[in-house]
Protein backbone atom coordinates (compact mmCIF):
# COMPACT_ATOMS: atom_id res chain seq x y z
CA UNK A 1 9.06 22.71 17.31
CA UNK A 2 12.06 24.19 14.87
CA UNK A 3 15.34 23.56 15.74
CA UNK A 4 18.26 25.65 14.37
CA UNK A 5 21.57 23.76 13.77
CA UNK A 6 24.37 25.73 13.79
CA UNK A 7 26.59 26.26 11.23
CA UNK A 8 29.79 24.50 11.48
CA UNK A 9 32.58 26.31 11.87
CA UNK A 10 34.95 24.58 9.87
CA UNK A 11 32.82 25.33 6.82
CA UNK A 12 32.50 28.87 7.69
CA UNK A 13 36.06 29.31 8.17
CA UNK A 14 36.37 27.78 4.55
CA UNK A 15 33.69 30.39 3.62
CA UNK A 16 35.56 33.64 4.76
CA UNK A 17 38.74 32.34 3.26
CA UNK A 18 37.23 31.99 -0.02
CA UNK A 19 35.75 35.39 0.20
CA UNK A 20 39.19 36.51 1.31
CA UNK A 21 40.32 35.53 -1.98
CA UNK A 22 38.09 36.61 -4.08
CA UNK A 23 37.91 39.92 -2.73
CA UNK A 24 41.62 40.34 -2.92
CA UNK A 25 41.54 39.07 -6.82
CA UNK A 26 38.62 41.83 -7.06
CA UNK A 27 41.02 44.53 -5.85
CA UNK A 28 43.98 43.48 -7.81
CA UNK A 29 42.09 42.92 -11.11
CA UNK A 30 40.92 47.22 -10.32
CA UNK A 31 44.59 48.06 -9.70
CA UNK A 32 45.56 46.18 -12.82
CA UNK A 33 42.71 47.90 -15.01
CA UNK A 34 43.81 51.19 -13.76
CA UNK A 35 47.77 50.69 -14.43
CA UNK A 36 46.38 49.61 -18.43
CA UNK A 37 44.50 52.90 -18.59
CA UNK A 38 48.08 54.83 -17.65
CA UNK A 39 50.64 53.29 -19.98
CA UNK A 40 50.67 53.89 -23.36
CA UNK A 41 53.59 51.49 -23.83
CA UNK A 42 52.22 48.07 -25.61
CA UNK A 43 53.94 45.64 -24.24
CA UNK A 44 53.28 46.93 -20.76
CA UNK A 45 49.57 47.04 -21.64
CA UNK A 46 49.77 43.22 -22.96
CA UNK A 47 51.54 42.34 -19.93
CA UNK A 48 48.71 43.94 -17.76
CA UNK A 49 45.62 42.55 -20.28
CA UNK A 50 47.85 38.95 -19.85
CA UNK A 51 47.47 39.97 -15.96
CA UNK A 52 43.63 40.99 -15.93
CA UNK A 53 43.22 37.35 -18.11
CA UNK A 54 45.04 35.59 -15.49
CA UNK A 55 42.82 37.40 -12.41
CA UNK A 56 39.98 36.39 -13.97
CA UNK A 57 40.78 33.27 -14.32
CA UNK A 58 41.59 32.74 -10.52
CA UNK A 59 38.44 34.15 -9.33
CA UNK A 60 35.99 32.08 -11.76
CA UNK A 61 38.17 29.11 -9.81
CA UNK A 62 37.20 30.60 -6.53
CA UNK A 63 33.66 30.93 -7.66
CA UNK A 64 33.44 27.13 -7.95
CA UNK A 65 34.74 26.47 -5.44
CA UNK A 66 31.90 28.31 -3.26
């Protein structure tokens, strides 16, 4: 006979958070892709490619971390 354990919900809870995050970093990195495609100005574009870099950067750290 199968038994199901259930998940436990401290793990879960770590779960969501993580997914939290990287769905925020997913919407920011957008809204920063979108601002670059605006300006024409370079150092604002740097500053937002520097941004977009830095985004990246925290999600791939997420992505371990699942």
């Amino acid at each position: 006979m199968p038994t199901y354990r259930m998940p436990d919900p401290a793990t879960r809870r770590r779960a969501a958070t993580l997914a939290e995050i990287a769905d925020a970093l997913g919407a920011a990195r957008c809204s920063a892709v979108l601002a670059g495609l605006e300006t024409r100005d370079f150092l604002v574009r740097e500053l937002v490619l520097t941004l977009i870099e830095q985004i990246d950067r925290a999600a791939a750290t997420v992505r371990r971390l699942c």
